[in-house]
N, C-alpha and C. Protein backbone atom coordinates (compact mmCIF):
# COMPACT_ATOMS: atom_id res chain seq x y z
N UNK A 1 -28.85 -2.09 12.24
CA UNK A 1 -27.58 -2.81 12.34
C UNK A 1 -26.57 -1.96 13.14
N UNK A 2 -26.09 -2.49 14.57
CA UNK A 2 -24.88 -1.96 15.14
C UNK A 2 -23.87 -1.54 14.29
N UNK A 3 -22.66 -0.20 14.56
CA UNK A 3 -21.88 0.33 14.37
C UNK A 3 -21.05 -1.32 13.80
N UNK A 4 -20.48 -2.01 14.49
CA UNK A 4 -19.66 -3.04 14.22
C UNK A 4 -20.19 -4.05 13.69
N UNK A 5 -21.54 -4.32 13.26
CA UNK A 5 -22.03 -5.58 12.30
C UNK A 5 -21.53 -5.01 11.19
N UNK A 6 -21.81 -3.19 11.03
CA UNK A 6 -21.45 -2.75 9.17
C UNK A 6 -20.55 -2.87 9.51
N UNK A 7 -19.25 -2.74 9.97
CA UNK A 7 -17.81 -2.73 9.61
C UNK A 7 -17.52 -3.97 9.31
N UNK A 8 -17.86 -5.22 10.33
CA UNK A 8 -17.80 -6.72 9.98
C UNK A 8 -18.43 -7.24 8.76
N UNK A 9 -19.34 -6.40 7.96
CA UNK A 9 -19.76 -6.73 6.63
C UNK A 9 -19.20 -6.11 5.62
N UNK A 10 -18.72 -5.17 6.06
CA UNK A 10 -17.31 -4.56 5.36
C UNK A 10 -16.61 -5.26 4.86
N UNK A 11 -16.19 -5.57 6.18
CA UNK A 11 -14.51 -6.37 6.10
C UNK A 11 -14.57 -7.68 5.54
N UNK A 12 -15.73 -8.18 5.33
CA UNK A 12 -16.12 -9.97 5.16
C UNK A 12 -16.18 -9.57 3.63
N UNK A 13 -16.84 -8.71 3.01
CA UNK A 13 -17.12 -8.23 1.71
C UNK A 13 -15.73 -8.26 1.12
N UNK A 14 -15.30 -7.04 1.62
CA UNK A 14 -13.93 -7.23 0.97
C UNK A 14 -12.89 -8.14 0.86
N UNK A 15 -13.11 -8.45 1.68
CA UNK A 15 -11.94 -10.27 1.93
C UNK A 15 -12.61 -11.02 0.82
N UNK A 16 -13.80 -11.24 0.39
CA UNK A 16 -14.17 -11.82 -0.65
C UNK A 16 -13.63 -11.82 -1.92
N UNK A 17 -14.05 -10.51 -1.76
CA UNK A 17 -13.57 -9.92 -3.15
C UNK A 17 -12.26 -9.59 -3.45
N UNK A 18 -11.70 -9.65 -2.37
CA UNK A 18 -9.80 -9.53 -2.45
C UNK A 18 -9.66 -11.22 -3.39
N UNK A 19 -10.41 -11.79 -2.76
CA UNK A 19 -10.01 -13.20 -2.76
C UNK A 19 -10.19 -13.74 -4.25
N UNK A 20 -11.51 -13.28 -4.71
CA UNK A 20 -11.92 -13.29 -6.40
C UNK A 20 -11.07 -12.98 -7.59
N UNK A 21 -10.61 -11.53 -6.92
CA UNK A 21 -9.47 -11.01 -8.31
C UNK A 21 -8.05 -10.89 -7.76
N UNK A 22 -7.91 -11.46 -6.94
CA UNK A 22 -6.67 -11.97 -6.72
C UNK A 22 -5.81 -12.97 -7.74
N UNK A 23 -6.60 -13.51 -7.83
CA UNK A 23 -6.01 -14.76 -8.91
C UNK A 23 -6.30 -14.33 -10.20
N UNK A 24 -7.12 -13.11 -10.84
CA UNK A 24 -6.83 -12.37 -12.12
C UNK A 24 -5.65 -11.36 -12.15
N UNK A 25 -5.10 -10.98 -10.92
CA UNK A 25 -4.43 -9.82 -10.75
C UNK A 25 -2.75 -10.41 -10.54
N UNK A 26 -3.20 -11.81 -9.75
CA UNK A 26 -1.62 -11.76 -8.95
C UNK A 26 -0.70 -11.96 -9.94
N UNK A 27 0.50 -10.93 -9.15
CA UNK A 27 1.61 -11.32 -9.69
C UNK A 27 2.37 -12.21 -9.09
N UNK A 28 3.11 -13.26 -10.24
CA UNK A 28 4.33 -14.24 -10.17
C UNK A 28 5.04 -13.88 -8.71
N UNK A 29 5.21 -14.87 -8.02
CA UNK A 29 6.43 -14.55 -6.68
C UNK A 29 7.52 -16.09 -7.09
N UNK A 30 8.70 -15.78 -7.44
CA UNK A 30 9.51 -16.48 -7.78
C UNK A 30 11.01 -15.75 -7.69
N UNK A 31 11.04 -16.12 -6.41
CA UNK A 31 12.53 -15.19 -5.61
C UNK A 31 13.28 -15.95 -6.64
N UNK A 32 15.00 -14.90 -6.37
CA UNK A 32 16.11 -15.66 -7.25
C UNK A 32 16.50 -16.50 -6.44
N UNK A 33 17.53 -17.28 -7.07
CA UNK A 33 18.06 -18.10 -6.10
C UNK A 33 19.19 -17.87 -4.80
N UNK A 34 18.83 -18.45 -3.69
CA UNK A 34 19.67 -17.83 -2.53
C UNK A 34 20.85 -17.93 -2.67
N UNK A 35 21.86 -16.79 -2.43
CA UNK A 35 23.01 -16.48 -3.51
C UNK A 35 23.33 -15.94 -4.14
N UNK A 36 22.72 -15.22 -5.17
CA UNK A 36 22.93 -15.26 -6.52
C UNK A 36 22.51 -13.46 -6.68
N UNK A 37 22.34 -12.65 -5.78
CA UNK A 37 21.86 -11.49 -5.58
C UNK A 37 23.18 -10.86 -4.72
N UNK A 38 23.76 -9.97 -5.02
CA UNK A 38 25.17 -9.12 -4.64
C UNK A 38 24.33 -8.12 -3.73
N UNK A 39 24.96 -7.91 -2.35
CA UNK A 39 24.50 -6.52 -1.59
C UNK A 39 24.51 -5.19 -2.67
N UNK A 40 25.02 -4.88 -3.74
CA UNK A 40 25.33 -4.04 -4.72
C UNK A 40 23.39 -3.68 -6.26
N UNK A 41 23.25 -5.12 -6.08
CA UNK A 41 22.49 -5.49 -6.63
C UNK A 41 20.79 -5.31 -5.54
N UNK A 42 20.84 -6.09 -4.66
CA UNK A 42 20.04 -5.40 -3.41
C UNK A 42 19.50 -4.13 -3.13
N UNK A 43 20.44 -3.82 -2.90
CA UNK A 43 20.14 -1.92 -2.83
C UNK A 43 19.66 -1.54 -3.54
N UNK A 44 20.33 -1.80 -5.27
CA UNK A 44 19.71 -1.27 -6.64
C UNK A 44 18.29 -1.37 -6.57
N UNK A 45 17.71 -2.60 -5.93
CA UNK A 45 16.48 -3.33 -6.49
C UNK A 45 15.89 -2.44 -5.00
N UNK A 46 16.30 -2.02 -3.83
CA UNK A 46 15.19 -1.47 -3.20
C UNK A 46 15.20 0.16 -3.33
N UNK A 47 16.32 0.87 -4.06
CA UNK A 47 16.04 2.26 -4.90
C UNK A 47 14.79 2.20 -5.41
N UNK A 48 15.04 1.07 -6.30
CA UNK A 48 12.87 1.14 -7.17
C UNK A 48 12.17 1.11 -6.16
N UNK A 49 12.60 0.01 -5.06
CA UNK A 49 11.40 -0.13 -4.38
C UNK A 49 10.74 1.26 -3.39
N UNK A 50 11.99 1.72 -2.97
CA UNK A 50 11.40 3.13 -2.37
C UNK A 50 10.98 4.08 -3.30
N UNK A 51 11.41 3.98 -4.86
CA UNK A 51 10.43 4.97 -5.58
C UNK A 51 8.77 5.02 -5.38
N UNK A 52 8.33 3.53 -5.36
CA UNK A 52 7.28 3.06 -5.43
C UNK A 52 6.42 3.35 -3.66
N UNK A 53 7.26 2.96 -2.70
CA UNK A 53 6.86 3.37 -1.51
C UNK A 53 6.66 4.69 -1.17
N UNK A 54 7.34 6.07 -2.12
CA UNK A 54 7.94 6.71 -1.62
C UNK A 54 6.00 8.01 -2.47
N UNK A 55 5.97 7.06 -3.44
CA UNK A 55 5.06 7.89 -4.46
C UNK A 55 3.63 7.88 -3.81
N UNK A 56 2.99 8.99 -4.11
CA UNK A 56 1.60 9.50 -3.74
C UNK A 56 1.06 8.40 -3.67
N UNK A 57 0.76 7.85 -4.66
CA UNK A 57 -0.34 6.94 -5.00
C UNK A 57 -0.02 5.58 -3.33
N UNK A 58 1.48 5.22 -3.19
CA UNK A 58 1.40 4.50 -2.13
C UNK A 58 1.39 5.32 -0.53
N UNK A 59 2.14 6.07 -0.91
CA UNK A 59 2.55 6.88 0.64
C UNK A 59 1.41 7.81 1.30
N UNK A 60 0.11 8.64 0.67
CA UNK A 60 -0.49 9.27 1.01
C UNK A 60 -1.47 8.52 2.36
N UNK A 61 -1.34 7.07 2.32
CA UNK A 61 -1.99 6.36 3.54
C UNK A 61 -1.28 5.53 4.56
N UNK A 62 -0.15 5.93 4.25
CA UNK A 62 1.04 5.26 4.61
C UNK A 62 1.21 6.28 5.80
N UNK A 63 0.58 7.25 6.79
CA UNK A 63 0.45 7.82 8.21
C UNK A 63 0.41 7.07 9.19
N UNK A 64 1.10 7.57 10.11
CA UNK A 64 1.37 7.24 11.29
C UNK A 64 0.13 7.69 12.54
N UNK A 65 0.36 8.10 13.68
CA UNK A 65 -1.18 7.96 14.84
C UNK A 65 -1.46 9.57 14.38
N UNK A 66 -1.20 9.97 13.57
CA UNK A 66 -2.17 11.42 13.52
C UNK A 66 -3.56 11.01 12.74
N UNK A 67 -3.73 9.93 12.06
CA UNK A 67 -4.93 9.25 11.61
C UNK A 67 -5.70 9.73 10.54
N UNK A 68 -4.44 10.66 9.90
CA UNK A 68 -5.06 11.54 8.90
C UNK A 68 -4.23 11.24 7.40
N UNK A 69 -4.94 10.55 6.73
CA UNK A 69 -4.61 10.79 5.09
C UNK A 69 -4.20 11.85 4.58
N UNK A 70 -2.84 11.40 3.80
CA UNK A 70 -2.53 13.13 2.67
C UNK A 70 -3.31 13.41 1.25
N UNK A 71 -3.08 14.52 1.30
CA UNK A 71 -3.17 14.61 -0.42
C UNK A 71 -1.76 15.02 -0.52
N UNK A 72 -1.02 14.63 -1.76
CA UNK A 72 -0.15 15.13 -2.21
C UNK A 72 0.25 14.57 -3.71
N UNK A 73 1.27 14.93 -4.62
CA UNK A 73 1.26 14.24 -6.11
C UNK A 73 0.91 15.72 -6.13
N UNK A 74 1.30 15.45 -8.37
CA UNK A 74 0.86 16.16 -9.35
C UNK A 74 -0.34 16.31 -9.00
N UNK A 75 -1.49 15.40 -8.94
CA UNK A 75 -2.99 15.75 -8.76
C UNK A 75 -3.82 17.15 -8.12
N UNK A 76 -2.60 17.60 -6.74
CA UNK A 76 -2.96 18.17 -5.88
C UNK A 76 -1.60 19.89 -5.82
N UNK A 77 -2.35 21.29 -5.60
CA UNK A 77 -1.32 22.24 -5.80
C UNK A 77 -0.40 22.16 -4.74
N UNK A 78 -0.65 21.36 -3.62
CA UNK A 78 0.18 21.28 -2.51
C UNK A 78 -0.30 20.67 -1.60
N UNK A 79 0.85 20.21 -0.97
CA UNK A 79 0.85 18.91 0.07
C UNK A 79 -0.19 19.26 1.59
N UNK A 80 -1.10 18.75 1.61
CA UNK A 80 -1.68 19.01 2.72
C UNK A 80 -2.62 17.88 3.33
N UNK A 81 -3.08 17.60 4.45
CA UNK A 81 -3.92 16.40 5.28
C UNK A 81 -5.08 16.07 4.25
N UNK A 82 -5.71 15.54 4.07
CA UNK A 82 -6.79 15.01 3.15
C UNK A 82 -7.87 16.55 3.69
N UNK A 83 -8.55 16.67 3.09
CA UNK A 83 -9.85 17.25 3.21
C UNK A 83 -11.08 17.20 3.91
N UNK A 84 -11.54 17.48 4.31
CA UNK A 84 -13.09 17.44 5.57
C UNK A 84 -12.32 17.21 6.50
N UNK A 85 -11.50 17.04 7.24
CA UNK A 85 -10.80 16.81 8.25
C UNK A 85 -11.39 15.31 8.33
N UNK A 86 -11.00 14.74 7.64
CA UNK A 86 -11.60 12.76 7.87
C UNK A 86 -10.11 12.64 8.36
N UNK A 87 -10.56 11.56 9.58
CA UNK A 87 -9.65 11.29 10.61
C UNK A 87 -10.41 9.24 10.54
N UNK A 88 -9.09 8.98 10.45
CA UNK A 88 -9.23 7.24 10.40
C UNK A 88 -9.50 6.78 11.83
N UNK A 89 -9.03 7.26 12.48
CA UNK A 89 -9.08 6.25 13.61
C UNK A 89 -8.75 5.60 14.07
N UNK A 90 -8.56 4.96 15.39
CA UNK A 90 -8.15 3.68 15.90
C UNK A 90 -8.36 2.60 14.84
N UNK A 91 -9.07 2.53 14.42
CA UNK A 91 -9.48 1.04 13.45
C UNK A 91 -8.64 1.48 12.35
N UNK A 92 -8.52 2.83 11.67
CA UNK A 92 -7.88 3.20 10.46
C UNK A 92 -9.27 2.71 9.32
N UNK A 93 -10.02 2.37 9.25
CA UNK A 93 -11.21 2.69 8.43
C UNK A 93 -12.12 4.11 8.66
N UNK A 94 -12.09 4.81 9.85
CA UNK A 94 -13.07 5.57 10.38
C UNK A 94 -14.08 5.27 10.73
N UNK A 95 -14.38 4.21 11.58
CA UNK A 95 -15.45 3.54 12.23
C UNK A 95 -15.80 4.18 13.06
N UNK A 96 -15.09 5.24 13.91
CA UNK A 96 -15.31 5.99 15.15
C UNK A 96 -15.76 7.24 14.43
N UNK A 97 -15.44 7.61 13.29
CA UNK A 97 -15.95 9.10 12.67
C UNK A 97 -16.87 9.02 11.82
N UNK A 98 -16.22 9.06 10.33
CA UNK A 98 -16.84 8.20 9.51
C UNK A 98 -16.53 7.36 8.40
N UNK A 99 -16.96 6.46 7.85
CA UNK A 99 -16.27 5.25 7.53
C UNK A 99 -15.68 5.73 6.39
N UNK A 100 -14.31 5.68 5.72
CA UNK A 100 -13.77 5.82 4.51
C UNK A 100 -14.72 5.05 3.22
N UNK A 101 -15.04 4.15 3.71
CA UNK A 101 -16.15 3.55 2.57
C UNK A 101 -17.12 4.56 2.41
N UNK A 102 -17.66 5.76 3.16
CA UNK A 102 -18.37 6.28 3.15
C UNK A 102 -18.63 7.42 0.90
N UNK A 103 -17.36 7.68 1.00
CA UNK A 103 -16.72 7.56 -0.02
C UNK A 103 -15.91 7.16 -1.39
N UNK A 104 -15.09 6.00 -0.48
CA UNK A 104 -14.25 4.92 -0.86
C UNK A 104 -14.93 3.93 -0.90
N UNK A 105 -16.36 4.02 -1.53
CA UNK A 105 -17.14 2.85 -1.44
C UNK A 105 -16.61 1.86 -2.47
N UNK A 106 -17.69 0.71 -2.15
CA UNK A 106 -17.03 -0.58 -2.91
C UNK A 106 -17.17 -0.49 -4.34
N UNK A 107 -16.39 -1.14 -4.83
CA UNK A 107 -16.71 -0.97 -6.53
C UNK A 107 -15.99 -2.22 -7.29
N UNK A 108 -16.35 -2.85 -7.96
CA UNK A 108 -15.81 -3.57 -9.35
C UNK A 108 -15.57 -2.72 -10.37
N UNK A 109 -14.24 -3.49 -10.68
CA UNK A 109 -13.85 -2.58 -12.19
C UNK A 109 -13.19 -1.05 -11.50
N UNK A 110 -12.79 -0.55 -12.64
CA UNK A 110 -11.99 0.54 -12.59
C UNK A 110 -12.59 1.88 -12.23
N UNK A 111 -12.53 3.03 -11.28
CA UNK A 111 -13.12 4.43 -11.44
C UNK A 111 -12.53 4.98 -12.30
N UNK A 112 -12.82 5.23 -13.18
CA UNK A 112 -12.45 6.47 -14.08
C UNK A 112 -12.77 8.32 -13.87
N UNK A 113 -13.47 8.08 -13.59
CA UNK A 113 -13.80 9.62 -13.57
C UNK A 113 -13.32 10.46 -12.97
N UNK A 114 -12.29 11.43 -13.00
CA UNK A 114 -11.38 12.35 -12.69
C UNK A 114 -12.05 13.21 -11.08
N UNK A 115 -11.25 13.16 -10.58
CA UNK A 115 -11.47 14.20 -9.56
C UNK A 115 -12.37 13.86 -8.16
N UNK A 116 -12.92 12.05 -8.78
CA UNK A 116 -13.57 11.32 -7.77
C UNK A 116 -12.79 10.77 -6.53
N UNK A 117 -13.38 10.11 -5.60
CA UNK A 117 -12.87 9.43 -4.58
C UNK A 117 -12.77 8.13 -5.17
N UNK A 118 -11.32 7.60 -4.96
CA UNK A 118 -10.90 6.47 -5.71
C UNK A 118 -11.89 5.28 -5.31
N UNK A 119 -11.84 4.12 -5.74
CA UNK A 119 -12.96 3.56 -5.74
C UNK A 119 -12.41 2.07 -5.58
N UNK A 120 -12.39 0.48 -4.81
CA UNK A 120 -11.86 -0.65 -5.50
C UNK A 120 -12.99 -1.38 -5.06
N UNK A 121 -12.66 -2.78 -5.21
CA UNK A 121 -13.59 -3.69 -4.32
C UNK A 121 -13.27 -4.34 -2.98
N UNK A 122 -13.14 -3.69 -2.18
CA UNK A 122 -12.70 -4.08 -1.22
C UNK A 122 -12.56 -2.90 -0.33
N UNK A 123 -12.38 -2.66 1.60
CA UNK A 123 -12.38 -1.90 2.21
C UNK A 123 -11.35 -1.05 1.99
N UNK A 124 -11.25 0.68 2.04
CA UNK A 124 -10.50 1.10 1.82
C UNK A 124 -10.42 1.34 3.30
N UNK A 125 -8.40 1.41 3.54
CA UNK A 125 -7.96 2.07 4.88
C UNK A 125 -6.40 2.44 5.01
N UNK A 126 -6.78 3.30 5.60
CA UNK A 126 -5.28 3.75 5.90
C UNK A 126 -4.38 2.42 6.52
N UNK A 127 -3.15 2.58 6.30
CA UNK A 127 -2.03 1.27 6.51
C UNK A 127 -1.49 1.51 7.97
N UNK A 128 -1.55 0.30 8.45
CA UNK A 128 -1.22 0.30 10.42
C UNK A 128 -0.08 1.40 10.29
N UNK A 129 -0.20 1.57 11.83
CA UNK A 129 0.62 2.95 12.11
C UNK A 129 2.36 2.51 12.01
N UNK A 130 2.18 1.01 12.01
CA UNK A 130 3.84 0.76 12.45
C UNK A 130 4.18 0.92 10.50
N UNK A 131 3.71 0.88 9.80
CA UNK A 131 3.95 1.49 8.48
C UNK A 131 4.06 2.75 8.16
N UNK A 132 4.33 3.90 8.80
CA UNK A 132 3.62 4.79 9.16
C UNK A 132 5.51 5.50 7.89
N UNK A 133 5.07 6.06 6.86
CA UNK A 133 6.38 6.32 6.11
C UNK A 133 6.24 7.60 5.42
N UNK A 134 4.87 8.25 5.35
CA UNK A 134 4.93 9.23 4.60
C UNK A 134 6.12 10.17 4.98
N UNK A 135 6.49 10.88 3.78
CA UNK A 135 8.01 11.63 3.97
C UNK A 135 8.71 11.32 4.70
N UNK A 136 9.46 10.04 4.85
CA UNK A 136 10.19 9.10 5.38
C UNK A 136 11.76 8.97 4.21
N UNK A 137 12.77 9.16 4.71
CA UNK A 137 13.65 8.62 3.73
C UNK A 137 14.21 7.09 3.26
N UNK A 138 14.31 7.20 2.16
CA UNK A 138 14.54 5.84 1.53
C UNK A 138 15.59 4.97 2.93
N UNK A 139 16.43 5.37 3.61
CA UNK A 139 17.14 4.42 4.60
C UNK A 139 15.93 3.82 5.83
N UNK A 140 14.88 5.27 6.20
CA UNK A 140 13.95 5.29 7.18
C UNK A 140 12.83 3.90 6.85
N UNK A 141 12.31 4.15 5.56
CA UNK A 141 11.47 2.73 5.12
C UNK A 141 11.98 1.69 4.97
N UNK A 142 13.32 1.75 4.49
CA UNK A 142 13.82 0.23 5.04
C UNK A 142 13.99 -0.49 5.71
N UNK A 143 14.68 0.45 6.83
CA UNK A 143 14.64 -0.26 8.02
C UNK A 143 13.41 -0.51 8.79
N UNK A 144 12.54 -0.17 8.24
CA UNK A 144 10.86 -0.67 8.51
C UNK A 144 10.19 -1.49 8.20
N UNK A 145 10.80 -1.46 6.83
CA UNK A 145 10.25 -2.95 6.37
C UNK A 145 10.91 -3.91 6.23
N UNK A 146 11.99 -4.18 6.88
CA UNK A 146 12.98 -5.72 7.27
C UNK A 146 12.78 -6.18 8.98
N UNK A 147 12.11 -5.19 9.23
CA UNK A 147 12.04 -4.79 10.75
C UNK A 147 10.74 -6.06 11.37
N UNK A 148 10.68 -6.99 11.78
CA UNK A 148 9.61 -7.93 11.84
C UNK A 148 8.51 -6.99 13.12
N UNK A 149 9.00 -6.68 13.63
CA UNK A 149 8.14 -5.61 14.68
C UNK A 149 7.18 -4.45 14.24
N UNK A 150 8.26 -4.23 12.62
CA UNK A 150 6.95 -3.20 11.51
C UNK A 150 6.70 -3.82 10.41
N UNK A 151 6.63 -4.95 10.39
CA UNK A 151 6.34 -5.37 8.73
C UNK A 151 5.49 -6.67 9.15
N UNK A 152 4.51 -6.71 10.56
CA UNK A 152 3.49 -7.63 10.30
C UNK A 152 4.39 -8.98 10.63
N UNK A 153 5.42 -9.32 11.36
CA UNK A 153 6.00 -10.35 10.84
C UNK A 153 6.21 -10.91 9.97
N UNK A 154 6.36 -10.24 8.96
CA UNK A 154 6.32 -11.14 7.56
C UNK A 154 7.48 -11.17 7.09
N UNK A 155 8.50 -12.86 6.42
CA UNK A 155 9.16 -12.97 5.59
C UNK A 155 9.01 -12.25 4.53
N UNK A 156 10.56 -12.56 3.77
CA UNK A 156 10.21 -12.17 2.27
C UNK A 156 9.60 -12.25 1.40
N UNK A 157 8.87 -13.91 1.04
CA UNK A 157 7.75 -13.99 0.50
C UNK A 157 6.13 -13.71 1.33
N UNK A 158 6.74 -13.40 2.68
CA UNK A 158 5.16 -13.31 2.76
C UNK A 158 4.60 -11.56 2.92
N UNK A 159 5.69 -10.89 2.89
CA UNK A 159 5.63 -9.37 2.20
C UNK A 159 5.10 -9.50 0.93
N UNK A 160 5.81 -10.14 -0.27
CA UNK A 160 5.05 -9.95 -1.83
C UNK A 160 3.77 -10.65 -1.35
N UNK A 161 3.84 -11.69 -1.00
CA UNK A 161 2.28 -11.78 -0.93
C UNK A 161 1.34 -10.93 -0.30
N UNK A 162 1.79 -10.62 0.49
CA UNK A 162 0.77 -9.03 0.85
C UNK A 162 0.56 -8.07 0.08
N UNK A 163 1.48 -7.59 -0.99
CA UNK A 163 1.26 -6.57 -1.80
C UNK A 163 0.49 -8.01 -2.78
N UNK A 164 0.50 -8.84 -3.26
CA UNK A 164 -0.07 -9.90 -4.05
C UNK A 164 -1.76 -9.98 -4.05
N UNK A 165 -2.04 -10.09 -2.85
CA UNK A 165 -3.69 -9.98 -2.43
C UNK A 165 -4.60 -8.55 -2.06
N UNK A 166 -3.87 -7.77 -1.91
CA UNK A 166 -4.13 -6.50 -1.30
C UNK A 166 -4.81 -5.41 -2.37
N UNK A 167 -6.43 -5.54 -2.85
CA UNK A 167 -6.59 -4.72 -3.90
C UNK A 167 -6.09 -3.64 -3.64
N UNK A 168 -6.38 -2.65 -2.92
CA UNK A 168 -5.99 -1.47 -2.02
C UNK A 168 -4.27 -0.92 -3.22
N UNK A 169 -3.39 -2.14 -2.84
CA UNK A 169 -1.98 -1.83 -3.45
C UNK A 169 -2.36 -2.34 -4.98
N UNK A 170 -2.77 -2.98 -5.34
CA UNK A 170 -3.01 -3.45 -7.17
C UNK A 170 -3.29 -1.70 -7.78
N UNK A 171 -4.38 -0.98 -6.91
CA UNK A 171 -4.96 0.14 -7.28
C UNK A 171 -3.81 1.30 -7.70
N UNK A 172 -2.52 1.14 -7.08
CA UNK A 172 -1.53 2.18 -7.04
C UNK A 172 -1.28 1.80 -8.60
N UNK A 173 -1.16 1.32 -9.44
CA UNK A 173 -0.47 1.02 -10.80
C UNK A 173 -0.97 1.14 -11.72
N UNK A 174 -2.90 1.54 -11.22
CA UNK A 174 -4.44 1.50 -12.18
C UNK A 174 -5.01 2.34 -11.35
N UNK A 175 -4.85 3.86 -11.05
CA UNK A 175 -5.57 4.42 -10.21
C UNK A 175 -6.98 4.91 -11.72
N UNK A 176 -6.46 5.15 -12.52
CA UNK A 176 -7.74 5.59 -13.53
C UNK A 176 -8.26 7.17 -12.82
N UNK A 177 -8.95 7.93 -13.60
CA UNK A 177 -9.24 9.13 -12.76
C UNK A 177 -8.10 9.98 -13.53
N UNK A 178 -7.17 10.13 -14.60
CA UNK A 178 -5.96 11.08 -14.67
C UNK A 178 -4.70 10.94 -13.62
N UNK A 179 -5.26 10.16 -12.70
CA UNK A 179 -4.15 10.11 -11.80
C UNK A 179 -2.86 9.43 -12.06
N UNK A 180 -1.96 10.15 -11.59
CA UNK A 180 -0.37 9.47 -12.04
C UNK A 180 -0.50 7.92 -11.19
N UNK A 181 -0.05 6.74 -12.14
CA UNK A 181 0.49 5.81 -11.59
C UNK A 181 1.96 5.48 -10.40
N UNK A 182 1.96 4.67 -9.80
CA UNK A 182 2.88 4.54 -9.04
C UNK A 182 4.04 4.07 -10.19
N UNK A 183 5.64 4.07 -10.05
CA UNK A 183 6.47 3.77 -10.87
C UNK A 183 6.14 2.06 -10.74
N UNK A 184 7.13 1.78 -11.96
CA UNK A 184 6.98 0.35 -12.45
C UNK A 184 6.09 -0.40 -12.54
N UNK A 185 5.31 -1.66 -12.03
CA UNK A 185 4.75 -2.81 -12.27
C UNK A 185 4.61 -3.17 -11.02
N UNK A 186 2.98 -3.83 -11.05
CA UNK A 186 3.04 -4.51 -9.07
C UNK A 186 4.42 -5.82 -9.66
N UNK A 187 3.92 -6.39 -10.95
CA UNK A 187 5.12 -7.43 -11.29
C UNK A 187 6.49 -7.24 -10.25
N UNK A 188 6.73 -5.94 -11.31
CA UNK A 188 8.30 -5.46 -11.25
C UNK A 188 8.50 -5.04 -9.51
N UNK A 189 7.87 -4.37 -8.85
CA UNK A 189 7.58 -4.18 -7.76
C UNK A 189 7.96 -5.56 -6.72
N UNK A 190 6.82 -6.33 -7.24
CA UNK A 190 6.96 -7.66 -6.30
C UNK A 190 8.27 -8.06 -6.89
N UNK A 191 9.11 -8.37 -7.85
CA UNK A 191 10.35 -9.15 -8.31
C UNK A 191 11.62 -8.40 -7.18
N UNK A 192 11.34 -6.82 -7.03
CA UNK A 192 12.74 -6.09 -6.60
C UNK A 192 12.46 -6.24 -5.09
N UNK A 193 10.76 -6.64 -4.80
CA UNK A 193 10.96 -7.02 -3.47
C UNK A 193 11.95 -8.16 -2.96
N UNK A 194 11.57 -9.65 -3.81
CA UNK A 194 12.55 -10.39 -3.43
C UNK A 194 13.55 -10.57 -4.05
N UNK A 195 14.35 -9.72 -4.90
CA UNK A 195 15.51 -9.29 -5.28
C UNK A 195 16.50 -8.64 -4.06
N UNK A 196 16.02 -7.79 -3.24
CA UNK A 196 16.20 -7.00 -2.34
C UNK A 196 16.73 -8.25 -1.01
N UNK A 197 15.21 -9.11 -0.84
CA UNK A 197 15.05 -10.12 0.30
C UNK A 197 15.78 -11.01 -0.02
N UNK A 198 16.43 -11.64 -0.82
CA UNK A 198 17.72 -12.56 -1.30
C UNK A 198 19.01 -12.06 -0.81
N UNK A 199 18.72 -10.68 -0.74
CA UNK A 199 20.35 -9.92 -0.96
C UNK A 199 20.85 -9.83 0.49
N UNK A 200 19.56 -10.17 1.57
CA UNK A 200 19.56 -9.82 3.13
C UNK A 200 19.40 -8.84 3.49
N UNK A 201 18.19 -8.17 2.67
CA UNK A 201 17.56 -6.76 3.32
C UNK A 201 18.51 -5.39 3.31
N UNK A 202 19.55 -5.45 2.48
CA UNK A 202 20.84 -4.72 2.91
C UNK A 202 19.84 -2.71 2.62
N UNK A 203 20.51 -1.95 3.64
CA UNK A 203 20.13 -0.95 3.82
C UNK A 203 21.06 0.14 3.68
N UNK A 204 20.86 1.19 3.20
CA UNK A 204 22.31 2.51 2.70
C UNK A 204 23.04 2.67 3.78
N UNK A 205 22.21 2.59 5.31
CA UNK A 205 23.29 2.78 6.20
C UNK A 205 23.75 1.82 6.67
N UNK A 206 23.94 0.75 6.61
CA UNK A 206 24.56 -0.44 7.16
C UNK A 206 25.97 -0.60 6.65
């Protein structure tokens, strides 16, 4: 099998299986009503949200074109590029090196076992470069993600729905392994998203 049939059976696999426990996993998307959210209130709700962007569990794949995953968190004595020198790639799976599944293979159900390579059902990969936020400040990710040029084009609801389907992000809140969770709830998470997106994206420096 060609280099690109396995990645295309990859990617078909996991879309499956995104698609299966999606609907055991998803959380509620039920913005407030337009209005009814104060620029004061906004902000509040994207403070959480950059806690959550800002934490290991989300930000360590959250790199820009150096194509290299962090380690960083409690887990690790100090902040440094992932290990073996694994380099993602143009594709951001490592199709050109070697595949993050190589590791990050597929799995149902939870990894538990401490000190492993995290595990979901679905392809693991580093997040496009125009996401690119690790050690980024809370004003820097905002304006990234209201930004339709870095956020995929996506509205407000169609941001939660991306964190909604995306095992990859469910995993930050259930890493299992000892690993610290990301703060709050994908729930609570997805609610301060469109708490935030009601309010008109408002940002510290504006």
């Amino acid at each position: 099998m060609t280099r690109f049939l396995k990645v295309l059976a990859v990617g078909m696999m996991a879309s499956l299986a995104t698609l299966a426990i999606a609907d055991e996993e998803a959380a509620v998307i039920d913005p407030p009503a337009a209005g009814s959210v104060s620029i004061t209130e906004g902000l509040a709700a994207f403070d959480r949200v950059y806690e959550v962007t800002s934490h290991p569990r989300c930000a360590n794949c959250h790199v820009g074109a150096s194509d290299r995953p962090m380690w960083s968190g409690p887990s690790y004595d100090r902040t440094r590029p992932h290990g073996m020198n694994v380099q993602a790639g143009e594709s951001r799976i490592g199709a050109e090196t070697m595949l993050c599944s190589t590791c990050h293979a597929y799995r149902e159900g939870l990894n538990d076992v401490p000190h492993a390579a995290p595990q979901v059902a679905m392809n693991w990969q580093l997040a496009p470069i125009e996401a690119d936020w690790f050690g980024r400040t809370s004003d820097e990710i905002c304006t990234q993600l209201r930004d339709p040029q870095r956020n995929g084009g996506r509205t407000m609801v169609e941001l939660a729905e991306h964190l909604n389907h995306d095992l990859i992000l469910h995993w930050a809140w259930n890493p299992g392994g000892g690993r610290e969770p990301a703060p709050y709830s994908l729930q609570q998470h997805v609610d301060d998203l469109l708490i935030w997106g009601v309010a008109g994206f408002p940002c510290a420096s504006d």
